[in-house]
PDB file of N, CA and C in Angstrom:
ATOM      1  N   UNK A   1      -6.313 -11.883  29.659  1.00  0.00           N
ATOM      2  CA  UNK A   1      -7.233 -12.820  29.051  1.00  0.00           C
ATOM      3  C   UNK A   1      -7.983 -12.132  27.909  1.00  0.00           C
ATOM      4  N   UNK A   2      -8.273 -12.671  26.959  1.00  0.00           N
ATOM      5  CA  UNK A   2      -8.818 -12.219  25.785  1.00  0.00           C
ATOM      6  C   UNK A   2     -10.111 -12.394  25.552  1.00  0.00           C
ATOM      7  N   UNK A   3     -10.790 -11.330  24.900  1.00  0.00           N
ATOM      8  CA  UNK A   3     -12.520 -11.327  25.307  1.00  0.00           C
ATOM      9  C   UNK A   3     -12.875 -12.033  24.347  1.00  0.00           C
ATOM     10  N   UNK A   4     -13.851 -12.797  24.693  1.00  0.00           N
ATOM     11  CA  UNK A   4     -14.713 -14.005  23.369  1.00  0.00           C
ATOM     12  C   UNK A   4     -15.856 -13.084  22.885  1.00  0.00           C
ATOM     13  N   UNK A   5     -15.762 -13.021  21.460  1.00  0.00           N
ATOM     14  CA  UNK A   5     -16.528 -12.143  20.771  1.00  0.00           C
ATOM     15  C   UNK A   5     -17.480 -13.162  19.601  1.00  0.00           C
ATOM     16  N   UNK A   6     -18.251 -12.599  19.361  1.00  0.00           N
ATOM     17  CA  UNK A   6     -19.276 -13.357  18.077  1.00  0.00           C
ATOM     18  C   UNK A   6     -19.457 -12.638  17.142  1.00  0.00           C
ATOM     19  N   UNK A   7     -19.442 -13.623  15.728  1.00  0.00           N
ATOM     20  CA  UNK A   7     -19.414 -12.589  14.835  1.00  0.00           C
ATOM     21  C   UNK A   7     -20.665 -13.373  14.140  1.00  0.00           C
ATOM     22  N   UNK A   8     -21.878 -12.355  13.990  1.00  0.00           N
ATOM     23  CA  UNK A   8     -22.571 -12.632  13.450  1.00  0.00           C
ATOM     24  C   UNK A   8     -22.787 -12.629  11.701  1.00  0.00           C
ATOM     25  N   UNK A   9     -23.364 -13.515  11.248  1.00  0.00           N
ATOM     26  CA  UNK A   9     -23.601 -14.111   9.662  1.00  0.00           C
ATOM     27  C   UNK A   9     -25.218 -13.921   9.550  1.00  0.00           C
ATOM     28  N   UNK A  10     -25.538 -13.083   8.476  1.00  0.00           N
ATOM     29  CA  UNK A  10     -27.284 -12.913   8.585  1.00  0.00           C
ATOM     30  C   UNK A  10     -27.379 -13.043   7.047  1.00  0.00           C
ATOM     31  N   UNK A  11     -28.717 -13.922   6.704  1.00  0.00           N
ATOM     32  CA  UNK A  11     -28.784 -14.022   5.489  1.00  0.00           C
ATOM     33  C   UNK A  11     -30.676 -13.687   5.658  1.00  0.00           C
ATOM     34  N   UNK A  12     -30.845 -13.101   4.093  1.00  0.00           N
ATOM     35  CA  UNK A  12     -32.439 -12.798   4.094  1.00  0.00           C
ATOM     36  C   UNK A  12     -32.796 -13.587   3.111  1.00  0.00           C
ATOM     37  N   UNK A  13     -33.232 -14.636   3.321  1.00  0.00           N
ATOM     38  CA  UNK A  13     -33.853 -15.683   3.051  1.00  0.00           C
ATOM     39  C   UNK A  13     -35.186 -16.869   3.288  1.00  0.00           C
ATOM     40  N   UNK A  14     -35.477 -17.113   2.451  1.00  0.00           N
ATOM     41  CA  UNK A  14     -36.943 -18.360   2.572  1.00  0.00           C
ATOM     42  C   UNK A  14     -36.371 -19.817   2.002  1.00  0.00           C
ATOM     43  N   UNK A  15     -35.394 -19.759   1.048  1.00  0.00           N
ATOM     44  CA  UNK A  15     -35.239 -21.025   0.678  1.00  0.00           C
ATOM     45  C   UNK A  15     -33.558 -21.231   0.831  1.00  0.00           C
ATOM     46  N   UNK A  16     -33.429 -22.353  -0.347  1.00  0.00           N
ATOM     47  CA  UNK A  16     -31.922 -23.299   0.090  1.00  0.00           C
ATOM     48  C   UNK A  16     -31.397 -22.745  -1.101  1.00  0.00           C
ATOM     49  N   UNK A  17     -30.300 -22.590  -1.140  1.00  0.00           N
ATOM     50  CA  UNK A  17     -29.037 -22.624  -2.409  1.00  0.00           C
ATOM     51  C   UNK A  17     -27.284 -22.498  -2.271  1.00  0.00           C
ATOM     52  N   UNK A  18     -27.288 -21.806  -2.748  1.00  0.00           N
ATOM     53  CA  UNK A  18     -25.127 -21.733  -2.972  1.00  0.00           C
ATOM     54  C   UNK A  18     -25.256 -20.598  -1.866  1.00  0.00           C
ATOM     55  N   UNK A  19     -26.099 -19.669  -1.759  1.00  0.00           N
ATOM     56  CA  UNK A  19     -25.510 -18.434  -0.853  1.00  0.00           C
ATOM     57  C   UNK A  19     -25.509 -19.297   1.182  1.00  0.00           C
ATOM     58  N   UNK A  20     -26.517 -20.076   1.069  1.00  0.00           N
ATOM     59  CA  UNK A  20     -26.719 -20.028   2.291  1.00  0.00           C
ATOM     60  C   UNK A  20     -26.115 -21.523   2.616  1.00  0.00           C
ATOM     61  N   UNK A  21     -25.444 -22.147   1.404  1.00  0.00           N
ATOM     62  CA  UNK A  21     -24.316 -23.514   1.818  1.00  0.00           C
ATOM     63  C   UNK A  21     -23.213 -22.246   2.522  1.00  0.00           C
ATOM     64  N   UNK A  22     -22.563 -21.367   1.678  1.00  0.00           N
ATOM     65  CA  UNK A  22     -21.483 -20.402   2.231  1.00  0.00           C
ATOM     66  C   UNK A  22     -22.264 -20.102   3.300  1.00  0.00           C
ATOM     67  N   UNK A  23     -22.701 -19.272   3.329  1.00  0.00           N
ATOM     68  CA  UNK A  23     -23.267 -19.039   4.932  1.00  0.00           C
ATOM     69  C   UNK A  23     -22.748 -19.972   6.287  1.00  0.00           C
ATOM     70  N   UNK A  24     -23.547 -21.567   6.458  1.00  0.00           N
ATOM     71  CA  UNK A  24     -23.447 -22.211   6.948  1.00  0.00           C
ATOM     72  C   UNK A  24     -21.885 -22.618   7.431  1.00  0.00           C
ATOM     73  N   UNK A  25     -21.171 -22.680   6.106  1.00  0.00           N
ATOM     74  CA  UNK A  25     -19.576 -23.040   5.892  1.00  0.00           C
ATOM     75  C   UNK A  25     -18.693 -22.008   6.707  1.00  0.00           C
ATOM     76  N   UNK A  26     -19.080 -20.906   6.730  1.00  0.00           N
ATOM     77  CA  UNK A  26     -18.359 -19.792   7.329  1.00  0.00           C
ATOM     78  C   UNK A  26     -18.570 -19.933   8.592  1.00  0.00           C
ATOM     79  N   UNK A  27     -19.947 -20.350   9.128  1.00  0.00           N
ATOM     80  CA  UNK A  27     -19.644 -20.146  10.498  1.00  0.00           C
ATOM     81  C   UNK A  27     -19.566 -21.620  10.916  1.00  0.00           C
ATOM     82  N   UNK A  28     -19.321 -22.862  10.262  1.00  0.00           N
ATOM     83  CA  UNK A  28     -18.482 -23.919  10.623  1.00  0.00           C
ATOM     84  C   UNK A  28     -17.149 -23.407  10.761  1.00  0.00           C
ATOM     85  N   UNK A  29     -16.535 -23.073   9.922  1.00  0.00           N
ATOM     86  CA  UNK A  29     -14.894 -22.824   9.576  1.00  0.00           C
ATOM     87  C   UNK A  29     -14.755 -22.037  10.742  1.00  0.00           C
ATOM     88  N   UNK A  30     -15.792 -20.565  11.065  1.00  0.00           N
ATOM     89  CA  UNK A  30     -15.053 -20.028  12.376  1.00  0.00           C
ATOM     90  C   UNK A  30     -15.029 -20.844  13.551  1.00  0.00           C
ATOM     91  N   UNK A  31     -16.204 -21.479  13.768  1.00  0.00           N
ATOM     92  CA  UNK A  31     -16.389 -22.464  15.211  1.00  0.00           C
ATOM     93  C   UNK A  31     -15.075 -23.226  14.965  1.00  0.00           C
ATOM     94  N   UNK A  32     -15.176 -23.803  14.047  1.00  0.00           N
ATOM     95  CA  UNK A  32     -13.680 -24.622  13.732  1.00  0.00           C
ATOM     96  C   UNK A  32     -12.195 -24.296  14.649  1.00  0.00           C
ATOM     97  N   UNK A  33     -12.443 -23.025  13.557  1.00  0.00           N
ATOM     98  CA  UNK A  33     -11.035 -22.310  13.511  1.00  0.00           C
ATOM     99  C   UNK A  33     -10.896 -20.870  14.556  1.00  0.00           C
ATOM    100  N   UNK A  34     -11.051 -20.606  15.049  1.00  0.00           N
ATOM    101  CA  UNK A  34     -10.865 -18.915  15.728  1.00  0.00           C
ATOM    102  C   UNK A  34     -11.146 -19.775  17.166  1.00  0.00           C
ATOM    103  N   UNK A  35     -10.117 -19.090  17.894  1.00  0.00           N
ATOM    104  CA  UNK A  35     -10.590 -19.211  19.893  1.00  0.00           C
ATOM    105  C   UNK A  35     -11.033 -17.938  20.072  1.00  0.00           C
ATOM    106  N   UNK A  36     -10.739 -16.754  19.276  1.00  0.00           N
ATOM    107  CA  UNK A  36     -11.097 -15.252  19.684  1.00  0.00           C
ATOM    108  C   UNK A  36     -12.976 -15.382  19.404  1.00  0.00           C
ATOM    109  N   UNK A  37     -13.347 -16.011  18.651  1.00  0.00           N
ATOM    110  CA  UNK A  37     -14.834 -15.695  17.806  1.00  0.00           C
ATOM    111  C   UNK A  37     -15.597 -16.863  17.684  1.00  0.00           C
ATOM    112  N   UNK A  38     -16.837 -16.981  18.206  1.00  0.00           N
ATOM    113  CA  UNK A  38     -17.549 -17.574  17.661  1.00  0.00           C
ATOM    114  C   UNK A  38     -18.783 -17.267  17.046  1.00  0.00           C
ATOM    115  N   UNK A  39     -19.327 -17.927  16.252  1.00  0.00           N
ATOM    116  CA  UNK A  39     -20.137 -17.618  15.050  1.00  0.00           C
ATOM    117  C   UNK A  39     -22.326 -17.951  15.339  1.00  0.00           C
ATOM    118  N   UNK A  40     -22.521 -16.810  15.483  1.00  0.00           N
ATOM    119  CA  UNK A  40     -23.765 -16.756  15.360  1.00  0.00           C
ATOM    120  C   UNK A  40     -24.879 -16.836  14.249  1.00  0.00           C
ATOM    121  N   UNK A  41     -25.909 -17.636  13.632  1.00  0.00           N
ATOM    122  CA  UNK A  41     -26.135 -17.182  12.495  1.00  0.00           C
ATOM    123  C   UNK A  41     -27.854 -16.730  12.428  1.00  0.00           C
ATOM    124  N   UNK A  42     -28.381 -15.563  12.000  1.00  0.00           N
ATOM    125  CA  UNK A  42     -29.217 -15.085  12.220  1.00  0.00           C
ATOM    126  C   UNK A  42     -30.082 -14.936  10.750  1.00  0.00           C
ATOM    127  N   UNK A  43     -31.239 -15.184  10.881  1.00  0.00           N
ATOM    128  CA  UNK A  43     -32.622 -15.877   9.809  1.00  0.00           C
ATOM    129  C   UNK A  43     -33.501 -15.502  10.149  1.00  0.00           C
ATOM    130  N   UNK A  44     -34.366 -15.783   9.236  1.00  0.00           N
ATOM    131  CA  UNK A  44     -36.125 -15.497   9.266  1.00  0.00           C
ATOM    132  C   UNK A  44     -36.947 -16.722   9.616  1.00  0.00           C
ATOM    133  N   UNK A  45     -36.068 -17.979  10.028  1.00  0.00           N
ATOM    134  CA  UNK A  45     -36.921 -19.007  10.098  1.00  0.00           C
ATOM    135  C   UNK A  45     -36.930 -20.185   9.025  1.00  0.00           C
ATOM    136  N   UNK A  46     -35.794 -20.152   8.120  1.00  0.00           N
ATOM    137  CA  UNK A  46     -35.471 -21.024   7.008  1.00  0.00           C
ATOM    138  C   UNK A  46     -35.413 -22.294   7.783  1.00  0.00           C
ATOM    139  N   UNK A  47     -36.411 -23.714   7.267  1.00  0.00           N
ATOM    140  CA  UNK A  47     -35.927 -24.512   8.269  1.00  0.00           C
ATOM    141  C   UNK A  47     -34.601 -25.426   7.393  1.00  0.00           C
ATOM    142  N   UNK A  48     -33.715 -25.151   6.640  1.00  0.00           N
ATOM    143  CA  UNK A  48     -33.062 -25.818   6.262  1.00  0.00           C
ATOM    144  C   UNK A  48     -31.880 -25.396   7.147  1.00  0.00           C
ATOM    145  N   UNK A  49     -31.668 -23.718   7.376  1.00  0.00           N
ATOM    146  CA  UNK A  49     -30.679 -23.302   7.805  1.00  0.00           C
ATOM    147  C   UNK A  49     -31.025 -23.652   9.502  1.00  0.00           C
ATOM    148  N   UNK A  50     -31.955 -23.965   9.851  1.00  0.00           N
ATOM    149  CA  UNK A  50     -32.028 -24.267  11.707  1.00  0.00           C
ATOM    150  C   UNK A  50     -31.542 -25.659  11.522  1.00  0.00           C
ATOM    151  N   UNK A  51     -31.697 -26.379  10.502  1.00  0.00           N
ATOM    152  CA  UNK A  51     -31.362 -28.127  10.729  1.00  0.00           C
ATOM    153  C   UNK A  51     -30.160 -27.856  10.478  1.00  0.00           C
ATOM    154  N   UNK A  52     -29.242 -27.258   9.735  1.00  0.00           N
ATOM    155  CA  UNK A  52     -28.180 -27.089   9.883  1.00  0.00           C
ATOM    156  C   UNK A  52     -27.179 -26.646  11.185  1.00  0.00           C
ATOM    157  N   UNK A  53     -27.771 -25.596  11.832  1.00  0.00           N
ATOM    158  CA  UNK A  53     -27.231 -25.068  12.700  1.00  0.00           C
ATOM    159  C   UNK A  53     -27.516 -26.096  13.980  1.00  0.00           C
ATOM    160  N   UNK A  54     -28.530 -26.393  13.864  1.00  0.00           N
ATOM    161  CA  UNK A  54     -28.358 -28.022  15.041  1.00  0.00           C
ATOM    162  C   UNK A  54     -27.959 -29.130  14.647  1.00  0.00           C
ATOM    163  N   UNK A  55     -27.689 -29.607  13.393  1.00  0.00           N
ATOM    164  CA  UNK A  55     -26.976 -30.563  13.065  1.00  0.00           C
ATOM    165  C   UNK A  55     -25.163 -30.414  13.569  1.00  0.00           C
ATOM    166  N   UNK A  56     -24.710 -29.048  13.626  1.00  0.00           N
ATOM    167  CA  UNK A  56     -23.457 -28.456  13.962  1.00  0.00           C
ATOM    168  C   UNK A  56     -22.695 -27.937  14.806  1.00  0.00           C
ATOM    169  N   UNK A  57     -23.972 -27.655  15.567  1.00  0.00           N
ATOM    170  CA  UNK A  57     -23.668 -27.399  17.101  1.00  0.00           C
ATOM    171  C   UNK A  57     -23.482 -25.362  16.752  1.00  0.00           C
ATOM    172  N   UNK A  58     -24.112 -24.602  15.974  1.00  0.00           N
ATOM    173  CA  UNK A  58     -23.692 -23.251  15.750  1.00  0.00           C
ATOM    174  C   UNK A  58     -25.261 -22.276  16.365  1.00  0.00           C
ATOM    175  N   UNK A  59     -24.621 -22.174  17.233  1.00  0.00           N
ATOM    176  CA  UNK A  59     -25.693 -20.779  17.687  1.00  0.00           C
ATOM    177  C   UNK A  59     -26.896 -20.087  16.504  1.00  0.00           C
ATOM    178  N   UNK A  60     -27.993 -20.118  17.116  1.00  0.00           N
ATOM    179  CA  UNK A  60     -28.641 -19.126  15.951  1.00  0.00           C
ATOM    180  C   UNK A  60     -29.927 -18.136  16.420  1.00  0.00           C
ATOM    181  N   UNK A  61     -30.380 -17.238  15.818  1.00  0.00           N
ATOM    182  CA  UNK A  61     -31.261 -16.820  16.242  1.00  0.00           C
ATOM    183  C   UNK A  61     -32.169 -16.766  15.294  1.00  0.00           C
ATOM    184  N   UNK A  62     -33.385 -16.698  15.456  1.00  0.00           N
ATOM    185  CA  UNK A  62     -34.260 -16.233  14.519  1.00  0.00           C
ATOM    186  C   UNK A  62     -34.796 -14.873  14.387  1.00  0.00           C
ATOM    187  N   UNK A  63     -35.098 -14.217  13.437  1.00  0.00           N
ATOM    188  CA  UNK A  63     -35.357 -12.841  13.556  1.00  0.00           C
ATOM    189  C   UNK A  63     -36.895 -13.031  13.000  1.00  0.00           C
ATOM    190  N   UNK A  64     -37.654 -12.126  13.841  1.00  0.00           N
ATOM    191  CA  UNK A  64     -39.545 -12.063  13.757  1.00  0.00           C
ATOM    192  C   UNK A  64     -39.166 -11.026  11.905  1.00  0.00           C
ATOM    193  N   UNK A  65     -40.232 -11.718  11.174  1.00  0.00           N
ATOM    194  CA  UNK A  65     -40.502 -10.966   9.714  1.00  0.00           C
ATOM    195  C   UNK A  65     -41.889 -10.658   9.865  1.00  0.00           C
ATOM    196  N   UNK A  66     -42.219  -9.971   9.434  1.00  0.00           N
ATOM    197  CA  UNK A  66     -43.638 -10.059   9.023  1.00  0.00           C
ATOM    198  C   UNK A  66     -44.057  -8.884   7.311  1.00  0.00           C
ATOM    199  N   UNK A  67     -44.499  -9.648   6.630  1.00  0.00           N
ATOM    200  CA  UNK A  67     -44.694  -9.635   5.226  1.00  0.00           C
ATOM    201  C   UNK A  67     -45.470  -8.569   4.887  1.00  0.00           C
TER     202      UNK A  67
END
């Protein structure tokens, strides 16, 4: 049997643009696509990228910042 692994996607970010549409897309496409991997995506608390990741059903974590 083959071990289920996660591959985490981390972006350092506060706002929305082209880097963090890819972001999002990548770890759709893996949830999608891979039975070996699924896709974690790890932030500072962007709430565009949490509505995403619950709009999609993709794991996420938030990581504590402090400024």
């Amino acid at each position: 049997m083959a071990q289920h692994r996660r591959i985490g996607h981390f972006i350092e970010t506060e706002s929305f643009g082209g880097a963090e549409q890819v972001l999002i897309d990548l770890a759709r496409f893996t949830k999608a696509n891979s039975k070996t991997f699924s896709p974690i995506v790890l932030h500072f608390g962007n709430p565009w990228i949490v509505q995403q990741c619950e709009q999609h059903g993709i794991e996420q974590l938030t990581i504590p910042y402090r400024h």
